[in-house]
Protein backbone atom coordinates (compact mmCIF):
# COMPACT_ATOMS: atom_id res chain seq x y z
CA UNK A 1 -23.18 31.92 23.61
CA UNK A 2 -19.66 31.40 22.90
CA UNK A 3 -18.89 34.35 24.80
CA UNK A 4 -21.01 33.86 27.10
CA UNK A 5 -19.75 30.73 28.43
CA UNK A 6 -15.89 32.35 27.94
CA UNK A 7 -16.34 35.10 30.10
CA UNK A 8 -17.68 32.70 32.75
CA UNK A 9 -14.89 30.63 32.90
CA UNK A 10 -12.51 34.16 32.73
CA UNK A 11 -14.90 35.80 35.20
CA UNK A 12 -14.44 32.74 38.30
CA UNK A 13 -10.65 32.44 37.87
CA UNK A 14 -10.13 36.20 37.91
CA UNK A 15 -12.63 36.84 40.75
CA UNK A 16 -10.43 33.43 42.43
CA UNK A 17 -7.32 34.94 41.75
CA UNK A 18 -8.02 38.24 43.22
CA UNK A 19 -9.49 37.10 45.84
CA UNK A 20 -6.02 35.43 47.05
CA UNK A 21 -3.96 38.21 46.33
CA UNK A 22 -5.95 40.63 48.02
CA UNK A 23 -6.93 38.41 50.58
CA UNK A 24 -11.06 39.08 50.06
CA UNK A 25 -12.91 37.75 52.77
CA UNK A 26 -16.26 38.92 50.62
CA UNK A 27 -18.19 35.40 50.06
CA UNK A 28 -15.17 33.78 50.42
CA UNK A 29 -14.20 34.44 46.77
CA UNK A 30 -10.48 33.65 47.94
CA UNK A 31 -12.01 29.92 47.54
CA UNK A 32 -13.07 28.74 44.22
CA UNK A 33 -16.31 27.53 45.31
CA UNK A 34 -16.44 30.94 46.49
CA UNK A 35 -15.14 32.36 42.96
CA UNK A 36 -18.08 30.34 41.69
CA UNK A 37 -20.73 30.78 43.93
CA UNK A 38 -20.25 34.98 42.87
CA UNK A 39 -19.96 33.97 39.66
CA UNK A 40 -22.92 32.08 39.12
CA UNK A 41 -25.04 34.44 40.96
CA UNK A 42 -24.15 37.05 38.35
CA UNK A 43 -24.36 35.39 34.90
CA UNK A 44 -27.49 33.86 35.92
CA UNK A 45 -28.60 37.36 35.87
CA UNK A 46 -26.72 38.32 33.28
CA UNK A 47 -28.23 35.43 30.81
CA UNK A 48 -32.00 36.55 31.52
CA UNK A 49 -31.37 39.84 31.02
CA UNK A 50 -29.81 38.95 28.05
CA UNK A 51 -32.76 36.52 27.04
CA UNK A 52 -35.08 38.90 27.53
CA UNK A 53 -33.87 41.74 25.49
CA UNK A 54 -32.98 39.16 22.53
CA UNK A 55 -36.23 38.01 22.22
CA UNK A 56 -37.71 41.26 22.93
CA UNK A 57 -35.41 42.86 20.36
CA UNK A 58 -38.51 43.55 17.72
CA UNK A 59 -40.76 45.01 20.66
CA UNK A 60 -38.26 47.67 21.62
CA UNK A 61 -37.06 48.66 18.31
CA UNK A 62 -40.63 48.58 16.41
CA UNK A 63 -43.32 48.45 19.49
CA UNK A 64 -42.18 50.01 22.01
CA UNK A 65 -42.87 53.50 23.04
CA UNK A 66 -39.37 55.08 22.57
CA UNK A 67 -40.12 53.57 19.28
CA UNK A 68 -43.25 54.91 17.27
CA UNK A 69 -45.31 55.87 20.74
CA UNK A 70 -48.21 56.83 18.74
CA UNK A 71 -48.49 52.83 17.73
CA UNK A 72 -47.80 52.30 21.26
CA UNK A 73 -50.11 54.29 22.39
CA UNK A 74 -52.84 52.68 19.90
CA UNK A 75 -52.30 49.04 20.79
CA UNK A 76 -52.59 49.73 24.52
CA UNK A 77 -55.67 51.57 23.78
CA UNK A 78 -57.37 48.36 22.23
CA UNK A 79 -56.52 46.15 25.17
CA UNK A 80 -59.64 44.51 26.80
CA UNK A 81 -58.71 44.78 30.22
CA UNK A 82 -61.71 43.47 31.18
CA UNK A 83 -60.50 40.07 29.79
CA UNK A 84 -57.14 40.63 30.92
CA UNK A 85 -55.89 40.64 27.22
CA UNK A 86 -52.01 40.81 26.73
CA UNK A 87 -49.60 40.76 23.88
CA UNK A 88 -48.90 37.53 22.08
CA UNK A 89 -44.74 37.22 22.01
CA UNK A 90 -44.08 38.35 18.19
CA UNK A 91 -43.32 42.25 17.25
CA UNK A 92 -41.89 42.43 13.50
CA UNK A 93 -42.65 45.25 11.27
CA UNK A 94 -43.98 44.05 8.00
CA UNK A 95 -43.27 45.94 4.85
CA UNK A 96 -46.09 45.39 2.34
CA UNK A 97 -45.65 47.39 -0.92
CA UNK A 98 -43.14 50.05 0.17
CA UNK A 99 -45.46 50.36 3.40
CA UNK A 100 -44.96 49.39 7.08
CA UNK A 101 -47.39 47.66 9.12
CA UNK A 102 -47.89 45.91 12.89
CA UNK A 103 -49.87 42.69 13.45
CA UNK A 104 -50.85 42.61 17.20
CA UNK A 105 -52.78 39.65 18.73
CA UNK A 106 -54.49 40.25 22.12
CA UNK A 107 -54.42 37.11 24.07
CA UNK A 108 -57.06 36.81 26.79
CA UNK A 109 -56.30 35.65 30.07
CA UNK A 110 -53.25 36.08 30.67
CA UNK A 111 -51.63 37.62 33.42
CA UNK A 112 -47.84 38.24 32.04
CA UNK A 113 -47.11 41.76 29.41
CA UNK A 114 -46.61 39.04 26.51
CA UNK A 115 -47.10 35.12 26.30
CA UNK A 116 -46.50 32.58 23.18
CA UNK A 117 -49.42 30.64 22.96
CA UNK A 118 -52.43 31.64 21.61
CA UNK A 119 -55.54 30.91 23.77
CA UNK A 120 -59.15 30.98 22.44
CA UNK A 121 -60.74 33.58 21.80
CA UNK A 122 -57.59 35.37 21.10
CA UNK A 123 -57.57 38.74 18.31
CA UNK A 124 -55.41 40.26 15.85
CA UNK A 125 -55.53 43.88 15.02
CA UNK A 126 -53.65 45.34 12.30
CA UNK A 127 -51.97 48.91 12.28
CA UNK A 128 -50.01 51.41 10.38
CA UNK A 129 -47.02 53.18 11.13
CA UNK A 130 -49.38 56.06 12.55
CA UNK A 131 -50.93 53.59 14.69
CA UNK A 132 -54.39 54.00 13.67
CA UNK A 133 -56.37 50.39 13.07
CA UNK A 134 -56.95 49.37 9.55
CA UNK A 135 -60.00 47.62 8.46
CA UNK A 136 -58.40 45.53 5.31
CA UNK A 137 -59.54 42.65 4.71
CA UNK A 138 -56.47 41.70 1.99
CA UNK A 139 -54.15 43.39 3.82
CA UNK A 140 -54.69 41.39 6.72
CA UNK A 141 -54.67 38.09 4.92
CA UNK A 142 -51.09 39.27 3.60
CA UNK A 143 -49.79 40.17 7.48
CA UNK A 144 -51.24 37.14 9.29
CA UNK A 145 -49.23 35.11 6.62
CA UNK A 146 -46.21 36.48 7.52
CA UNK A 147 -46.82 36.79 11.35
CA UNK A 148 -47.91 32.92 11.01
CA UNK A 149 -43.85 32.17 9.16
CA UNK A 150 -42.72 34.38 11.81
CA UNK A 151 -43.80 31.96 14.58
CA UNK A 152 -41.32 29.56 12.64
CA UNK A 153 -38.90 31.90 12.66
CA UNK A 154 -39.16 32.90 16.13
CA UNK A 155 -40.50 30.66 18.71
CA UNK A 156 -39.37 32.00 21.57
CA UNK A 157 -37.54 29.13 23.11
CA UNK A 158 -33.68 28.20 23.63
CA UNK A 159 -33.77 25.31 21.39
CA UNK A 160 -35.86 25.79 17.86
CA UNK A 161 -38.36 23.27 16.94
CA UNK A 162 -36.55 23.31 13.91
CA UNK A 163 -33.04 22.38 15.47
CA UNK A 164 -34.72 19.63 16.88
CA UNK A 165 -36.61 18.23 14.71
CA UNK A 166 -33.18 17.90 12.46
CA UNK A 167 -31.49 16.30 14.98
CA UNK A 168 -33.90 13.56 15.95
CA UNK A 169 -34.87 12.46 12.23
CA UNK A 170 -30.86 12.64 11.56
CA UNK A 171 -30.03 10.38 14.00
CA UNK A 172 -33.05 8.40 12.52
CA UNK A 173 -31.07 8.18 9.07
CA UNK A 174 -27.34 7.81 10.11
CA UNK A 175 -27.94 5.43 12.77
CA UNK A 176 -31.03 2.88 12.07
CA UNK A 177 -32.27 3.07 8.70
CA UNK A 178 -28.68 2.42 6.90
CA UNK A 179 -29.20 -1.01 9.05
CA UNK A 180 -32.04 -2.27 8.45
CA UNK A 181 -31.49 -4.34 4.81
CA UNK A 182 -28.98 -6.41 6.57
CA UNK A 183 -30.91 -7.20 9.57
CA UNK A 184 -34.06 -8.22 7.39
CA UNK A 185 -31.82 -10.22 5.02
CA UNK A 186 -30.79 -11.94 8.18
CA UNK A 187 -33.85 -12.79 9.54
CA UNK A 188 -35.73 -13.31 6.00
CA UNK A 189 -36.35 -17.12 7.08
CA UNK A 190 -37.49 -16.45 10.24
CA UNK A 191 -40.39 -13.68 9.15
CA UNK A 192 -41.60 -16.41 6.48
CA UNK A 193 -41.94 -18.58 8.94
CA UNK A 194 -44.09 -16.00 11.19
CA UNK A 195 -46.05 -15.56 7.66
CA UNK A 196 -44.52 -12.19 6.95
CA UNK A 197 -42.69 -12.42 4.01
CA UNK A 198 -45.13 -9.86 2.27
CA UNK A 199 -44.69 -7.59 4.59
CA UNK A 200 -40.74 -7.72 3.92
CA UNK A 201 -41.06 -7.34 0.62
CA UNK A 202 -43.27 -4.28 0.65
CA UNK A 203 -40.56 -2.91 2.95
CA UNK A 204 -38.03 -4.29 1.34
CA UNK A 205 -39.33 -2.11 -1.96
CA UNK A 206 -40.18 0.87 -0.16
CA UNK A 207 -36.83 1.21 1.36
CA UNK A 208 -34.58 3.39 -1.41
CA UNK A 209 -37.75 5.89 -1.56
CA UNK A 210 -38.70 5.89 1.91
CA UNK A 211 -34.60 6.70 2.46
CA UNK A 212 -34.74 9.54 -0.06
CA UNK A 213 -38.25 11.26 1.82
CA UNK A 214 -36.00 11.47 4.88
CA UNK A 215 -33.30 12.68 3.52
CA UNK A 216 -35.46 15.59 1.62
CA UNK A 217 -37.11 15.74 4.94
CA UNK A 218 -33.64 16.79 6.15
CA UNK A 219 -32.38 18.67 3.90
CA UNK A 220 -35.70 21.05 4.20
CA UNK A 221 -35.69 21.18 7.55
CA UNK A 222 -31.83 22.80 7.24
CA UNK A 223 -32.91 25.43 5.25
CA UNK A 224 -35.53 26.42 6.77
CA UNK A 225 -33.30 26.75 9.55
CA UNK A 226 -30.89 28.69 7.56
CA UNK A 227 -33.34 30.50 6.31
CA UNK A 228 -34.94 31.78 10.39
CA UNK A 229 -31.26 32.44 11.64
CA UNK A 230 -30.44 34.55 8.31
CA UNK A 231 -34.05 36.65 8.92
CA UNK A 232 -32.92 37.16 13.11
CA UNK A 233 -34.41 34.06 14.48
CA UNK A 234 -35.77 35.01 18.07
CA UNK A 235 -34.44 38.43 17.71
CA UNK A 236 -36.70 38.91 14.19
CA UNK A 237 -37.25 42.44 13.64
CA UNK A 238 -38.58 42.75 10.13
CA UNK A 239 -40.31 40.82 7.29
CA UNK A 240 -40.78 41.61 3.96
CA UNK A 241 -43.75 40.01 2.11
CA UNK A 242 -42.16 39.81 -1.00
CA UNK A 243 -39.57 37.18 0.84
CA UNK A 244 -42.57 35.21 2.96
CA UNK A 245 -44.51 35.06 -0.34
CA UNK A 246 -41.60 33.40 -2.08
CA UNK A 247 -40.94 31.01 1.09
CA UNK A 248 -44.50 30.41 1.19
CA UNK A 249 -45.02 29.04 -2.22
CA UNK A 250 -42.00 27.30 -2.43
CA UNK A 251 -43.46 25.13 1.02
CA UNK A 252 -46.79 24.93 -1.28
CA UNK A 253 -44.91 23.05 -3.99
CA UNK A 254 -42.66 21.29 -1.51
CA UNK A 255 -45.80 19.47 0.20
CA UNK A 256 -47.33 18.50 -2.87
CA UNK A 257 -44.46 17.11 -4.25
CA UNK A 258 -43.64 14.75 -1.33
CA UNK A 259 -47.17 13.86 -0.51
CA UNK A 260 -47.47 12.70 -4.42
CA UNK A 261 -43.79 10.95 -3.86
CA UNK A 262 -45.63 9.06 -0.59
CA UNK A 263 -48.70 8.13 -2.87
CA UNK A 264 -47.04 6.90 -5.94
CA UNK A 265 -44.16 4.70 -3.58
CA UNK A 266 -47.09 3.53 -1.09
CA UNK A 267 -45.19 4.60 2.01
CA UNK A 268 -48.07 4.49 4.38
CA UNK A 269 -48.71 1.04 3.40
CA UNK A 270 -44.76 0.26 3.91
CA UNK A 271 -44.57 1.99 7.22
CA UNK A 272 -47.87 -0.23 8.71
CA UNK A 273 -46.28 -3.23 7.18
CA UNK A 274 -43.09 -2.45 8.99
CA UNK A 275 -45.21 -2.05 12.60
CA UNK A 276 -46.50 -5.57 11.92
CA UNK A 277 -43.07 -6.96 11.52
CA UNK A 278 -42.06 -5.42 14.72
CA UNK A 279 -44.83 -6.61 16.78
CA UNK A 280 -43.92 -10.37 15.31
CA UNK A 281 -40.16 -9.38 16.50
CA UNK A 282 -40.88 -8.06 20.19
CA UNK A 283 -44.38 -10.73 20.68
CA UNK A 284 -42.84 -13.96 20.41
CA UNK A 285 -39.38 -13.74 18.66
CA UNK A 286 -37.18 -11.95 21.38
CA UNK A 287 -38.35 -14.27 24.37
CA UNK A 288 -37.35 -17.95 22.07
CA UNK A 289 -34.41 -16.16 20.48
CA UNK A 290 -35.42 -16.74 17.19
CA UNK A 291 -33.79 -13.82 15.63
CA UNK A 292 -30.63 -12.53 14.57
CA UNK A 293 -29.96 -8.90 16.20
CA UNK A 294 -33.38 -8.91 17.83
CA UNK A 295 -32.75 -5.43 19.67
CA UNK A 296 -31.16 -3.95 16.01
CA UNK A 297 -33.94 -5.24 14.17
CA UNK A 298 -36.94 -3.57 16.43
CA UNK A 299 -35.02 -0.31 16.49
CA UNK A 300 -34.64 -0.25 12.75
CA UNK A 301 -38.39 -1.37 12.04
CA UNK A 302 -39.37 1.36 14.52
CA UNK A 303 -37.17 4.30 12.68
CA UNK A 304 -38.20 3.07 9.14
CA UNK A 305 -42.08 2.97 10.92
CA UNK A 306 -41.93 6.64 11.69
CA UNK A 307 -44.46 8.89 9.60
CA UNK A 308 -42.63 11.46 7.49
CA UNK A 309 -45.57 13.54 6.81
CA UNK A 310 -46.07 15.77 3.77
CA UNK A 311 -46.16 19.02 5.61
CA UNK A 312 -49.68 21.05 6.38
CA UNK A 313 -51.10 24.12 4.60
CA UNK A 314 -52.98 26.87 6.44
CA UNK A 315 -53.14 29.22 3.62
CA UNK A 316 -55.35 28.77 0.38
CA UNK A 317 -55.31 30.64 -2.86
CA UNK A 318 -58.49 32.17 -3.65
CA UNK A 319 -59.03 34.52 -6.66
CA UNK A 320 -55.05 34.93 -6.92
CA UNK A 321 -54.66 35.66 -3.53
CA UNK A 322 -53.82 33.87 -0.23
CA UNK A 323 -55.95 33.16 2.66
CA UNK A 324 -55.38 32.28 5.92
CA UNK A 325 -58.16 30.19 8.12
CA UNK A 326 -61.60 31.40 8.83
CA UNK A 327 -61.12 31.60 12.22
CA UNK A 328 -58.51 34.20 12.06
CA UNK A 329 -60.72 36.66 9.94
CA UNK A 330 -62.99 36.15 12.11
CA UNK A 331 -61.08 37.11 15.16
CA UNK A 332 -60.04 39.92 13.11
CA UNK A 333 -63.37 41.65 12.67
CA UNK A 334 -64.73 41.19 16.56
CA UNK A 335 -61.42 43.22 17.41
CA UNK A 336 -62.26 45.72 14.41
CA UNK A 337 -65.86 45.95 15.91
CA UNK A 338 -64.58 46.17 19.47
CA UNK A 339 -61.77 49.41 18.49
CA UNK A 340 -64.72 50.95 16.62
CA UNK A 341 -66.70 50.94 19.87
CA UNK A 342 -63.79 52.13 21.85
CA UNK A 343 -63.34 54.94 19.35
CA UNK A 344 -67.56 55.59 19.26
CA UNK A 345 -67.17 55.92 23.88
CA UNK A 346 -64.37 57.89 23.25
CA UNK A 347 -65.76 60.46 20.90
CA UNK A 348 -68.79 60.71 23.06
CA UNK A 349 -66.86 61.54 25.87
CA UNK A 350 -64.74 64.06 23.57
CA UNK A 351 -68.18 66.02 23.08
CA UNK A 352 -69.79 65.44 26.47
CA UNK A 353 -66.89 67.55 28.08
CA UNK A 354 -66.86 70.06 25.21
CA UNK A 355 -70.51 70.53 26.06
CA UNK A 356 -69.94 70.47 29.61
């Protein structure tokens, strides 16, 4: 990006300066609006070109037909056209046990070669390197783990969910949480006189813990972003399930140690309390004045207020083994049963000519 934005600076002056020395009538590029007009024009077609073939990087080096074009071949063959099913936007290989696989999900209804979102009635099939459809019920549940980590690792967009979500909750914990004991020690009068001097104290407690869930908060959301740039981020080629498995469990243990942390401190009790205090701020306080730092004080209630959830688990271990929700098995025996009566037509039709 660096680059990116170098060469456009580079490319206007030089296409300026040549323009005046050679006296280029062309668009006017003898003019710097000219100069930039061109330049735009260009690197805006430059950058979705580029765009396109980062985040297409796993489809043309594992996918695509100058690729493996048997596996090409095969997942075009399994397309319901009738429903207008298309490629959902993720093309790793995955390497299970010294062996390469492909997790394609047809999405219906959809008009564009690939799309991000999955839409109901959407369906996974899962291939081999040969590109013939495997009906594996365990080695599915081991692929659609990793394709589901992918989506974290790759989703498709300029800014990462991940990026983002960093940046809002740090701005959370460096700008109005570090605040808030010396606004409520300032106003401590003032919320026993509105009858909430409970409610201060059960923030008041819950501060140092609720402080050290956001900053765990942060410092998992870094490496998980660490941990998608140094696997390719949008330009994700391969996963191994060795590595997913590890990153997998170590989210497992990660959610049940904070949601214990939030049960044992009382944070959801701490957080309400805190929404009560601000309504007593922002109801009657602001308009008579009666606190100190109103505006301060509601945007530090409202950051400490903000839910710092546990984290969610799709996946659970049955028998030893991970698996993923019913849904997705589901959808991942209709497409078996709809390639097996693909392959059934087709082998009619094989003998019906050799007959004819």
């Amino acid at each position: 990006m660096r680059l990116f934005a170098l060469g456009f600076l580079v490319t206007i002056l030089g296409l300026w300066r040549i323009g005046v020395w050679f006296d280029i009538s062309f668009m006017e590029i003898r003019q710097f609006a000219g100069s930039f007009t061109l330049t735009a024009g260009i690197y805006l077609f430059l950058g979705l070109f580029l765009i396109n073939r980062f985040q297409l990087r796993g489809y043309y080096a594992n996918y695509a037909a100058r690729a493996n074009k048997p596996l090409n071949k095969a997942i075009y063959r399994y397309r319901n056209r009738k429903a207008s099913d298309n490629l959902y936007h993720l093309f790793p290989r995955y390497l299970i046990g010294g062996e390469t696989y492909y997790l394609v999900w047809y999405v219906p209804n959809t008009s564009t070669r690939v799309t991000r979102p999955l839409r109901p009635g959407s369906e996974p099939l899962l291939f081999n390197h040969q590109g013939e459809w495997l009906d594996d019920e365990e080695l599915f549940q081991k692929a659609l783990m990793m394709w589901f980590y992918g989506r974290e690792i790759s989703p498709g967009t300029l800014d990462s969910s991940l990026t983002e979500s960093y940046n809002g909750l740090r701005r959370a914990v460096v700008r109005y949480l570090p605040r808030l004991p010396g606004l409520l020690q300032a106003n401590a009068t003032q919320f026993e006189v509105e009858g909430m001097g409970a409610e201060m104290e059960l923030v008041q407690s819950a501060f140092p813990p609720k402080c050290a869930l956001f900053r765990n908060s942060l410092q998992l959301l870094l490496a998980k972003h660490l941990w998608a740039a140094a696997h390719g981020g949008d330009s994700l080629i391969q996963l191994r399930y060795e590595d997913i498995l590890g990153y997998h469990e170590a989210d497992e243990a990660a959610i049940e140690a904070r949601r214990t942390f939030a049960e044992r401190h009382a944070l959801d009790q701490a957080e309400a309390a805190s929404l009560r205090m601000r309504a007593a701020v922002i109801g009657r306080g602001m308009e008579t004045r009666k606190w100190m730092h109103p505006k301060e004080l509601d945007e530090s209630l409202q950051a400490f207020a903000v839910p710092n959830p546990a984290g969610e688990s799709y996946f659970t271990k049955v028998e030893g083994g991970w698996q993923g929700p019913e849904e997705a098995l589901k959808a991942y025996k209709s497409r078996l049963a709809y390639a097996r009566e693909l392959d059934a037509k087709r082998a009619t039709r094989k003998v019906a000519a050799k007959g004819g």
